[in-house]
PDB file of N, CA and C in Angstrom:
ATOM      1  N   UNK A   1     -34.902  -1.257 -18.614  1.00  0.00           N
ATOM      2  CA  UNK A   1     -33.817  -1.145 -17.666  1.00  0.00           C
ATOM      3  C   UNK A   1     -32.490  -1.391 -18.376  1.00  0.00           C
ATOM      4  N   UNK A   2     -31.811  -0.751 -17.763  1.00  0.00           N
ATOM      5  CA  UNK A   2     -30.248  -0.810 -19.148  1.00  0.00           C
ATOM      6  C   UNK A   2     -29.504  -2.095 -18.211  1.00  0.00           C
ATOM      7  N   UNK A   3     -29.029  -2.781 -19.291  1.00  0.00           N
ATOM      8  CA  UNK A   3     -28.081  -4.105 -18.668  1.00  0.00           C
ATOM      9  C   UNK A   3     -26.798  -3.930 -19.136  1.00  0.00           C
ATOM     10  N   UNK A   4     -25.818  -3.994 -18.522  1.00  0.00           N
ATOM     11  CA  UNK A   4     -24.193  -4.168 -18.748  1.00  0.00           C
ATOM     12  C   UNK A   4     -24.115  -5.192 -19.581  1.00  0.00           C
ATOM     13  N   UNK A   5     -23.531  -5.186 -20.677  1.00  0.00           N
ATOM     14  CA  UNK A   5     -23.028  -6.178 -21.823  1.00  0.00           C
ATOM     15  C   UNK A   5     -21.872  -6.899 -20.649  1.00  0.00           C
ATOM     16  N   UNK A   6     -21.104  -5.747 -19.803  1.00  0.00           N
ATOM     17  CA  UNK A   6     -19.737  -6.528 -18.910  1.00  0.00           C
ATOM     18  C   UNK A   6     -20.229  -6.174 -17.551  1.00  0.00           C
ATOM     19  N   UNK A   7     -19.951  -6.845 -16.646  1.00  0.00           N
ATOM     20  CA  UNK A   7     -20.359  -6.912 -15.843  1.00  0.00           C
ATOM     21  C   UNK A   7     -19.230  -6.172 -15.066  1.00  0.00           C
ATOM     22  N   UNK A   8     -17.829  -6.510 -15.801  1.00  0.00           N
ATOM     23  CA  UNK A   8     -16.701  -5.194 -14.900  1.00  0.00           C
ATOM     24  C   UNK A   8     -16.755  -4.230 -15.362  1.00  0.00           C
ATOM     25  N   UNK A   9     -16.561  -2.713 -14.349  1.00  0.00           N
ATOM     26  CA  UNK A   9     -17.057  -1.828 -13.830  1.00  0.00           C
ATOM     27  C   UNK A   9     -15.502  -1.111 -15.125  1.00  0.00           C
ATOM     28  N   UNK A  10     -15.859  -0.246 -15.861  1.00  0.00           N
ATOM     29  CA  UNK A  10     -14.743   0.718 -16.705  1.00  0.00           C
ATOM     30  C   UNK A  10     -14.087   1.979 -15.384  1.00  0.00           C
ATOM     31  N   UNK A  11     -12.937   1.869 -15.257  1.00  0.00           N
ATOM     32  CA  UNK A  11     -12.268   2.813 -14.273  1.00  0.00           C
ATOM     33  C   UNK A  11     -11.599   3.635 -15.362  1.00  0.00           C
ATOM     34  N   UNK A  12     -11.583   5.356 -14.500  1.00  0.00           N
ATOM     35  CA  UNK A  12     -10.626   6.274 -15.368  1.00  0.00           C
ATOM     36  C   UNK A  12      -9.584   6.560 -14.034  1.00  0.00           C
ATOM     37  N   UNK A  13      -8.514   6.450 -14.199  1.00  0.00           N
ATOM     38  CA  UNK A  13      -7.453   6.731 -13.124  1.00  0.00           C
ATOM     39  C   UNK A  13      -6.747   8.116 -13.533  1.00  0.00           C
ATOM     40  N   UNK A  14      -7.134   9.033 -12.657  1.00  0.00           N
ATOM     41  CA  UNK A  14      -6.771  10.517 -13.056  1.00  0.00           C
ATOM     42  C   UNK A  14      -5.048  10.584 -12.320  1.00  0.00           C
ATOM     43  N   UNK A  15      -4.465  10.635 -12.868  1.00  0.00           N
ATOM     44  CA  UNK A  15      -2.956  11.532 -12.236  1.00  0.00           C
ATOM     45  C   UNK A  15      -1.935   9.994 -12.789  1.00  0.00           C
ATOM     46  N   UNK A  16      -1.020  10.219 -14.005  1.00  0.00           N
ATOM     47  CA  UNK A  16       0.347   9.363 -14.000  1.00  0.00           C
ATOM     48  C   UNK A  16       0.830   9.605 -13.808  1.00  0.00           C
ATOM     49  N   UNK A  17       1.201  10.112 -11.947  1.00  0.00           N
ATOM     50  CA  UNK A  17       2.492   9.991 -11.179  1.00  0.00           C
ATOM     51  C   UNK A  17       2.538   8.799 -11.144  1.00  0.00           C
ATOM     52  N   UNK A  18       3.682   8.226 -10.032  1.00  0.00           N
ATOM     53  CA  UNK A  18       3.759   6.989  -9.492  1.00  0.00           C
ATOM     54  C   UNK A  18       3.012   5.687  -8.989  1.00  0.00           C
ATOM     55  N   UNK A  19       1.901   6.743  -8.174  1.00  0.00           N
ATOM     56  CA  UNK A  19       0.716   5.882  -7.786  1.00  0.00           C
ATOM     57  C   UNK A  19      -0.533   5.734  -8.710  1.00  0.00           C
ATOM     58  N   UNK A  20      -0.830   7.125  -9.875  1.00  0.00           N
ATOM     59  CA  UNK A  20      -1.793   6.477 -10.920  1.00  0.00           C
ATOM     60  C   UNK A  20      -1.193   5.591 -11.892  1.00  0.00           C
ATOM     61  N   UNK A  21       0.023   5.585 -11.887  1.00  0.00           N
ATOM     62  CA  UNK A  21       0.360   4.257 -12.643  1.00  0.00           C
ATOM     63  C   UNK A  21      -0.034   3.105 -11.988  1.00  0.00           C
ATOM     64  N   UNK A  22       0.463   3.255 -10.986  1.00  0.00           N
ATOM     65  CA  UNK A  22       0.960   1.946 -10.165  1.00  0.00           C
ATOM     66  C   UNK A  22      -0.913   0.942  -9.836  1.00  0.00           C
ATOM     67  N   UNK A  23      -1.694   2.429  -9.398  1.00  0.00           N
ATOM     68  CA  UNK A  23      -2.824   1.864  -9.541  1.00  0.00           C
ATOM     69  C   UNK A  23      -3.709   1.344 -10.831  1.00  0.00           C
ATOM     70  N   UNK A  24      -3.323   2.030 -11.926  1.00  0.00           N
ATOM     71  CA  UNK A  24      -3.879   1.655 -13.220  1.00  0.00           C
ATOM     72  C   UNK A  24      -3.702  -0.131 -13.485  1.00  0.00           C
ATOM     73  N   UNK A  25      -2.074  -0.134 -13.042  1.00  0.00           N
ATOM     74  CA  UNK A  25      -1.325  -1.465 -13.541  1.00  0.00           C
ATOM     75  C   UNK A  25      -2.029  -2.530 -12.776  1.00  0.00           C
ATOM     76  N   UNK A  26      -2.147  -2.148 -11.418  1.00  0.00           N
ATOM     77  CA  UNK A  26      -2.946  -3.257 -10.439  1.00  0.00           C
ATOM     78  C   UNK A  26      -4.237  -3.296 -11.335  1.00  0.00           C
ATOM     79  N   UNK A  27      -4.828  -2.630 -11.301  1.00  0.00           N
ATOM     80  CA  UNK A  27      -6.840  -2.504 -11.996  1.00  0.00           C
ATOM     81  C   UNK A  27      -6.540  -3.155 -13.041  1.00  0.00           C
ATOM     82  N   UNK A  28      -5.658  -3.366 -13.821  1.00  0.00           N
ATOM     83  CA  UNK A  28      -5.733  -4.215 -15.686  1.00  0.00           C
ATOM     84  C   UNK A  28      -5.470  -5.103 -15.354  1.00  0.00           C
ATOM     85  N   UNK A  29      -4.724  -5.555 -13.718  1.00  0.00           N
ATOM     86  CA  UNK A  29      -4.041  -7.229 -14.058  1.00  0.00           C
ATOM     87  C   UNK A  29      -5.185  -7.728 -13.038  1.00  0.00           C
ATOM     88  N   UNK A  30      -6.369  -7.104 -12.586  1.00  0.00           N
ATOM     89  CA  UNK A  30      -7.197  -7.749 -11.902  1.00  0.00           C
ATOM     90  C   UNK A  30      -8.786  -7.546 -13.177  1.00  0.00           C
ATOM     91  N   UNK A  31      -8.285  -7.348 -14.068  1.00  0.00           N
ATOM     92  CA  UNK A  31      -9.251  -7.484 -15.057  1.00  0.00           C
ATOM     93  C   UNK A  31      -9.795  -6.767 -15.645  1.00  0.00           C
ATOM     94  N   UNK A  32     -10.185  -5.056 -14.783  1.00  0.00           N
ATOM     95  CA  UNK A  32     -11.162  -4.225 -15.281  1.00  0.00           C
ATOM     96  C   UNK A  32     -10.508  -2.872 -16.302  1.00  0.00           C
ATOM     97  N   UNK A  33     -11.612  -3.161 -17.023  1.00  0.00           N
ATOM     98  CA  UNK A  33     -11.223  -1.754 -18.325  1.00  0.00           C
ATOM     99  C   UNK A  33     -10.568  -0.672 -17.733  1.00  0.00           C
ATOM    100  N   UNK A  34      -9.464  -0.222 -17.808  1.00  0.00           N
ATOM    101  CA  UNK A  34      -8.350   0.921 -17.196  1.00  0.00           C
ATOM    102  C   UNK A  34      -8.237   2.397 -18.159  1.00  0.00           C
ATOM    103  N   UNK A  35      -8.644   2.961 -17.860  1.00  0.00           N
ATOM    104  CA  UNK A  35      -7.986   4.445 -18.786  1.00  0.00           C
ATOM    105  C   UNK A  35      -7.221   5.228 -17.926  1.00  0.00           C
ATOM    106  N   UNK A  36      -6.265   5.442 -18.104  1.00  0.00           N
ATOM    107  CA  UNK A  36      -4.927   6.528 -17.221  1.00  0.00           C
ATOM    108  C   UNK A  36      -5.084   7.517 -17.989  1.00  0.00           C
ATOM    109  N   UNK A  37      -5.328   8.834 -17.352  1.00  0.00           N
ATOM    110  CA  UNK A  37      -5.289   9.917 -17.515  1.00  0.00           C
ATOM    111  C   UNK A  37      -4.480  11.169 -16.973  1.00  0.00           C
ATOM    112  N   UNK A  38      -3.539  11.653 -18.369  1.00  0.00           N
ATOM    113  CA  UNK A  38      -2.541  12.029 -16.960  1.00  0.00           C
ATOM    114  C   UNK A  38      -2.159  13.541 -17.752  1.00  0.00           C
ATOM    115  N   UNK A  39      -2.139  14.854 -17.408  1.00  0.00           N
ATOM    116  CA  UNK A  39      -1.832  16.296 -18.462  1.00  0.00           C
ATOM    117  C   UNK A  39      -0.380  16.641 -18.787  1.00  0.00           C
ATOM    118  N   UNK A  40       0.165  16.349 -18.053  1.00  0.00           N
ATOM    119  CA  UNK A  40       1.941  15.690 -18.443  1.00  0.00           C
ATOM    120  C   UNK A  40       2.443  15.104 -18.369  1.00  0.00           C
ATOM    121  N   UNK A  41       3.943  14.789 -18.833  1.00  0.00           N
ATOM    122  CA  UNK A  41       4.622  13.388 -18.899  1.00  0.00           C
ATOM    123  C   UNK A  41       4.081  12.122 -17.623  1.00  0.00           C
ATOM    124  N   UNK A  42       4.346  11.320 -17.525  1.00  0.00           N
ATOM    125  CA  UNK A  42       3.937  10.433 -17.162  1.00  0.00           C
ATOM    126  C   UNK A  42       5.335  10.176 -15.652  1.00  0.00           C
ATOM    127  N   UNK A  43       4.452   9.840 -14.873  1.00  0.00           N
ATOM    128  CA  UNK A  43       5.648  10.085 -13.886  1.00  0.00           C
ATOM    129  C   UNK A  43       6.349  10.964 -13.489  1.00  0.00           C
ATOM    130  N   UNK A  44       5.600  12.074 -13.920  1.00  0.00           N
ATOM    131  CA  UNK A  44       6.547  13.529 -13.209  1.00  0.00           C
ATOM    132  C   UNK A  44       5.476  14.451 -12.633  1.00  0.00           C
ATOM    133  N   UNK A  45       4.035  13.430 -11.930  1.00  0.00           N
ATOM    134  CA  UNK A  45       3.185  14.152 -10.991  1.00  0.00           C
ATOM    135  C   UNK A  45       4.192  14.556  -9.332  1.00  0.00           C
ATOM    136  N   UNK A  46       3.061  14.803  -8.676  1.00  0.00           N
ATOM    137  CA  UNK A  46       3.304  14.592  -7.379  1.00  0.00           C
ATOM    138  C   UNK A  46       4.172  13.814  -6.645  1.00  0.00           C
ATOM    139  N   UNK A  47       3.189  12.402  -6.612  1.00  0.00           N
ATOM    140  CA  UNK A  47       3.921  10.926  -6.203  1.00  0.00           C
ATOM    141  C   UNK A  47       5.303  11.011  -6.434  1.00  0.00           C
ATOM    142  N   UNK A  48       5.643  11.569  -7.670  1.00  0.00           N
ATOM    143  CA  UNK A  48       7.552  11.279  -8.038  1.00  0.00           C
ATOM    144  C   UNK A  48       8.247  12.443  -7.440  1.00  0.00           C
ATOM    145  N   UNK A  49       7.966  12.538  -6.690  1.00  0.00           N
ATOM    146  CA  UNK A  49       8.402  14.176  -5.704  1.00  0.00           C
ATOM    147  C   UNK A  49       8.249  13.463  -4.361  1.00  0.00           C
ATOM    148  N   UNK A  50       7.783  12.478  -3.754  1.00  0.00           N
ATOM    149  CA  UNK A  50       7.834  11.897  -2.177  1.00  0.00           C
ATOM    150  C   UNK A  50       9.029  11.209  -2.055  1.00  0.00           C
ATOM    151  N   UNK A  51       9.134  11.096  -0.456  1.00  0.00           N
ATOM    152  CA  UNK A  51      10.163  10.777   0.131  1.00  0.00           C
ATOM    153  C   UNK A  51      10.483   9.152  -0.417  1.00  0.00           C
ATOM    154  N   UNK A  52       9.747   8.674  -1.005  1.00  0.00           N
ATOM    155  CA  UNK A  52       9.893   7.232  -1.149  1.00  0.00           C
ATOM    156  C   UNK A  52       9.762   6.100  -0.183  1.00  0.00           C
ATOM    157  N   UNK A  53       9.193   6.685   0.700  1.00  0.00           N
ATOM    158  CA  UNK A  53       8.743   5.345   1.772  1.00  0.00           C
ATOM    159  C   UNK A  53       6.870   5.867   1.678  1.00  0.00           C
ATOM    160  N   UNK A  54       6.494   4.320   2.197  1.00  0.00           N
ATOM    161  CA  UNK A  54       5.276   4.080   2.324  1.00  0.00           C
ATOM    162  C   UNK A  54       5.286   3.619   3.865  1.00  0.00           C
ATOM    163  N   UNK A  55       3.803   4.239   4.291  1.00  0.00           N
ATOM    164  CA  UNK A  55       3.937   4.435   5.846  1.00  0.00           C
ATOM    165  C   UNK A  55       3.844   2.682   6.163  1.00  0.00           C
ATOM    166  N   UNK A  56       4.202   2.270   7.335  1.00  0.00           N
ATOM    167  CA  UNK A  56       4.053   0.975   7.629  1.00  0.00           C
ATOM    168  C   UNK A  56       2.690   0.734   8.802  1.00  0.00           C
ATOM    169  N   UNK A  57       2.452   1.864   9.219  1.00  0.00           N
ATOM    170  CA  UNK A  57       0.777   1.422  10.028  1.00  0.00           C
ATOM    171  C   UNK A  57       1.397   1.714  11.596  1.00  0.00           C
ATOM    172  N   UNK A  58       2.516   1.146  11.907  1.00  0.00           N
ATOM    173  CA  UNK A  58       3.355   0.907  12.964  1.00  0.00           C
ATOM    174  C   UNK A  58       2.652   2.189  14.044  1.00  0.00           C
ATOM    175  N   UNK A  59       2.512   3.283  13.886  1.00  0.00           N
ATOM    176  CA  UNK A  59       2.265   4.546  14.474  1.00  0.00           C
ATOM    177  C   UNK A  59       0.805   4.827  15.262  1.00  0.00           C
ATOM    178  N   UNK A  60      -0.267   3.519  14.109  1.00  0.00           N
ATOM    179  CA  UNK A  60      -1.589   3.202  14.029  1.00  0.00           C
ATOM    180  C   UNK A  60      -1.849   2.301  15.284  1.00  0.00           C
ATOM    181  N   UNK A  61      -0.665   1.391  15.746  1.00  0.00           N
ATOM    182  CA  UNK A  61      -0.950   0.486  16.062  1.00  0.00           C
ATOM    183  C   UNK A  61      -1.939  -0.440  17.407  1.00  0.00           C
ATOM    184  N   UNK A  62      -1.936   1.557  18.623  1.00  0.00           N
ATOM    185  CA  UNK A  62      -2.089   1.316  19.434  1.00  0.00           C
ATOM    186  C   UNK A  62      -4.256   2.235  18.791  1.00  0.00           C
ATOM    187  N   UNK A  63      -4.153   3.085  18.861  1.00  0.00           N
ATOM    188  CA  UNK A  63      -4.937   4.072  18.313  1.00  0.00           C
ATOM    189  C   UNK A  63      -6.058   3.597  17.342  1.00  0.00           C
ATOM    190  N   UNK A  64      -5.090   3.167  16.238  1.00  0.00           N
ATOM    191  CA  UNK A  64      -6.287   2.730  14.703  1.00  0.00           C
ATOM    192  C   UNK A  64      -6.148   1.375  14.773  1.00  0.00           C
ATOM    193  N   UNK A  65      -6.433  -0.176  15.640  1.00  0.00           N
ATOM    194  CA  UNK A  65      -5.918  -0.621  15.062  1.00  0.00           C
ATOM    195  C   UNK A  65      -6.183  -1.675  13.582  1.00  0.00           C
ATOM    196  N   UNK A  66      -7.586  -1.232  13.191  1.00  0.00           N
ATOM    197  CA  UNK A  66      -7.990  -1.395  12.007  1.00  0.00           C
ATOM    198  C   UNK A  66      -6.924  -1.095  10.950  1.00  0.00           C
ATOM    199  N   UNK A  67      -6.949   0.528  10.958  1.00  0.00           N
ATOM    200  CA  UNK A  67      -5.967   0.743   9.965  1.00  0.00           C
ATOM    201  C   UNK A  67      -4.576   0.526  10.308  1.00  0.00           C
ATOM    202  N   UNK A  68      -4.239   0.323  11.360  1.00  0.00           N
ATOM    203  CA  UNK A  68      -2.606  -0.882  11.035  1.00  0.00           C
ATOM    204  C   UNK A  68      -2.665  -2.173  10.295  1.00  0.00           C
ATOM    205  N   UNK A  69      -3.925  -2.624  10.720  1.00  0.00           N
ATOM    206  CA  UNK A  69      -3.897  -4.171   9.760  1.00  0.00           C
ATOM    207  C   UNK A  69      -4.467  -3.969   8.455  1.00  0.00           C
ATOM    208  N   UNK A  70      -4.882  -2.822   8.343  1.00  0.00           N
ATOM    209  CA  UNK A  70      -5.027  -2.437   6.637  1.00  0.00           C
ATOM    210  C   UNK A  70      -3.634  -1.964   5.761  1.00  0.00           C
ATOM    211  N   UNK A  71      -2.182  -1.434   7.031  1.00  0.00           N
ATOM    212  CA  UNK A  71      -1.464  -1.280   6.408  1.00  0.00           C
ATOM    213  C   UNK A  71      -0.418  -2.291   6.181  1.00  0.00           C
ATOM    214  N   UNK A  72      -0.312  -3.310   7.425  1.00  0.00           N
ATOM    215  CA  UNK A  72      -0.286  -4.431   7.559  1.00  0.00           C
ATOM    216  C   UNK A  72      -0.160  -5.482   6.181  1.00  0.00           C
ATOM    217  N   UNK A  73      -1.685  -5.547   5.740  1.00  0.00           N
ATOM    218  CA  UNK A  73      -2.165  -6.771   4.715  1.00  0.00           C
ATOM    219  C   UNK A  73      -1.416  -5.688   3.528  1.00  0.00           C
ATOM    220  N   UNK A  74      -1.458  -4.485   3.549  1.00  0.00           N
ATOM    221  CA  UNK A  74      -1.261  -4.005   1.954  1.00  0.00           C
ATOM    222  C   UNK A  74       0.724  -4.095   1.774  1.00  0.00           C
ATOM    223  N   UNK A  75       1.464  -3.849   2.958  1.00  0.00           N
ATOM    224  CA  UNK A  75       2.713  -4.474   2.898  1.00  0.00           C
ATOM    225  C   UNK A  75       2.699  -5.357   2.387  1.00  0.00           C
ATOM    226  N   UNK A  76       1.891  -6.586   2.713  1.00  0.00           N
ATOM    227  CA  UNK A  76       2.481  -8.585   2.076  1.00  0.00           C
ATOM    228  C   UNK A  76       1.804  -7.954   0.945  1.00  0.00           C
ATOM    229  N   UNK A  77       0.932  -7.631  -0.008  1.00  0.00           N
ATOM    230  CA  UNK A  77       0.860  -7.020  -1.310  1.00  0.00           C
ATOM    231  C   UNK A  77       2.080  -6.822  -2.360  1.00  0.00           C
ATOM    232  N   UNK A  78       2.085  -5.773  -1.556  1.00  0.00           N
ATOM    233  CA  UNK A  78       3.244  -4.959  -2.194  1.00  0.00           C
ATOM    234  C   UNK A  78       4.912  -5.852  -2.472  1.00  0.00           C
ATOM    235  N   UNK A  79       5.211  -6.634  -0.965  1.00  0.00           N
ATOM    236  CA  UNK A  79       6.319  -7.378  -1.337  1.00  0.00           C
ATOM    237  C   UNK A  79       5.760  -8.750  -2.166  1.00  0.00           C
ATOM    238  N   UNK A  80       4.771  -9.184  -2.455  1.00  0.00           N
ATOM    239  CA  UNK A  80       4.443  -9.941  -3.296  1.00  0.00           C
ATOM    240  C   UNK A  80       4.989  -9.501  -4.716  1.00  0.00           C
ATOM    241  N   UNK A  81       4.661  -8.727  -5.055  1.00  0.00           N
ATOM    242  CA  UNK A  81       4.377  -7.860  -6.095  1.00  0.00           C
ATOM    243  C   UNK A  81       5.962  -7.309  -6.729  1.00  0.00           C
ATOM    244  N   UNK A  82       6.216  -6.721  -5.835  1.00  0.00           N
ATOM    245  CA  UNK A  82       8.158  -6.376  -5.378  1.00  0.00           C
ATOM    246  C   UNK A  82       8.535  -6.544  -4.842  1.00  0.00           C
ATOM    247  N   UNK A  83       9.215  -7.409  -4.369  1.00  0.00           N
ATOM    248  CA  UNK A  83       9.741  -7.776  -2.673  1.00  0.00           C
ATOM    249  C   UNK A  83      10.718  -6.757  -2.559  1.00  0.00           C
ATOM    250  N   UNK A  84      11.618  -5.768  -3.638  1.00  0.00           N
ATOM    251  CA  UNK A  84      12.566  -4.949  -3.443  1.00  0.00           C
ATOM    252  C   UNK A  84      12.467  -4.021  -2.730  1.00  0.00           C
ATOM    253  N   UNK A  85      10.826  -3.641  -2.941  1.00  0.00           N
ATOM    254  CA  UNK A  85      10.542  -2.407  -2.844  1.00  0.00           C
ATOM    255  C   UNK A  85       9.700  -2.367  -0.813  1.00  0.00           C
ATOM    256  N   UNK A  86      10.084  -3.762  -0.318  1.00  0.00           N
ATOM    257  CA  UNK A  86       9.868  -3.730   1.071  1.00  0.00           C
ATOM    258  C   UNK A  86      10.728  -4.102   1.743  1.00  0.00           C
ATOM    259  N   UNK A  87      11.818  -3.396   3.001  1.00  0.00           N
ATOM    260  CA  UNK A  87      12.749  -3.571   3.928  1.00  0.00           C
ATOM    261  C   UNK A  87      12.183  -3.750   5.122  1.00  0.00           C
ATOM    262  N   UNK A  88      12.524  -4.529   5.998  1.00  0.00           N
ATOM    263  CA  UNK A  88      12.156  -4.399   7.402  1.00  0.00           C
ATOM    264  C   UNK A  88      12.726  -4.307   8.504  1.00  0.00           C
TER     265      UNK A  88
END
């Protein structure tokens, strides 16, 4: 039976727009082996072409309301992380 020498899981993060960075950077500072993979410059995917807001759940609230408090908890994240980058 094959055994993991590591027990954390190796991630490949396909796309360095904004968010495969952004997700790569989270995955290395929570420990696990990161490879970013990206076919041009770095930051000039998709992601760096959006409006620059991230939805707030608010819309979810009556409807999903699971996923409001999933968007909810990932806000206090994010202003942890940047507080710049959250207005209210």
């Amino acid at each position: 039976m094959f055994e993991a020498k590591n027990s954390m899981p190796r991630i490949i993060v396909i796309g360095g727009g904004a968010t495969g960075c952004g997700v790569a950077r989270d995955l290395v500072l929570r420990g696990y082996q990161t490879t970013l993979v990206e076919s041009g410059n770095l930051g000039s995917g998709t992601s760096s072409r959006s409006h620059g807001m991230l939805q707030s759940g608010a819309r979810y609230a009556v409807t999903e309301t699971s996923f409001a408090a999933e968007c909810y908890r990932e806000r206090n994240i994010i202003s942890k992380i940047f507080p710049k980058a959250v207005k209210l």
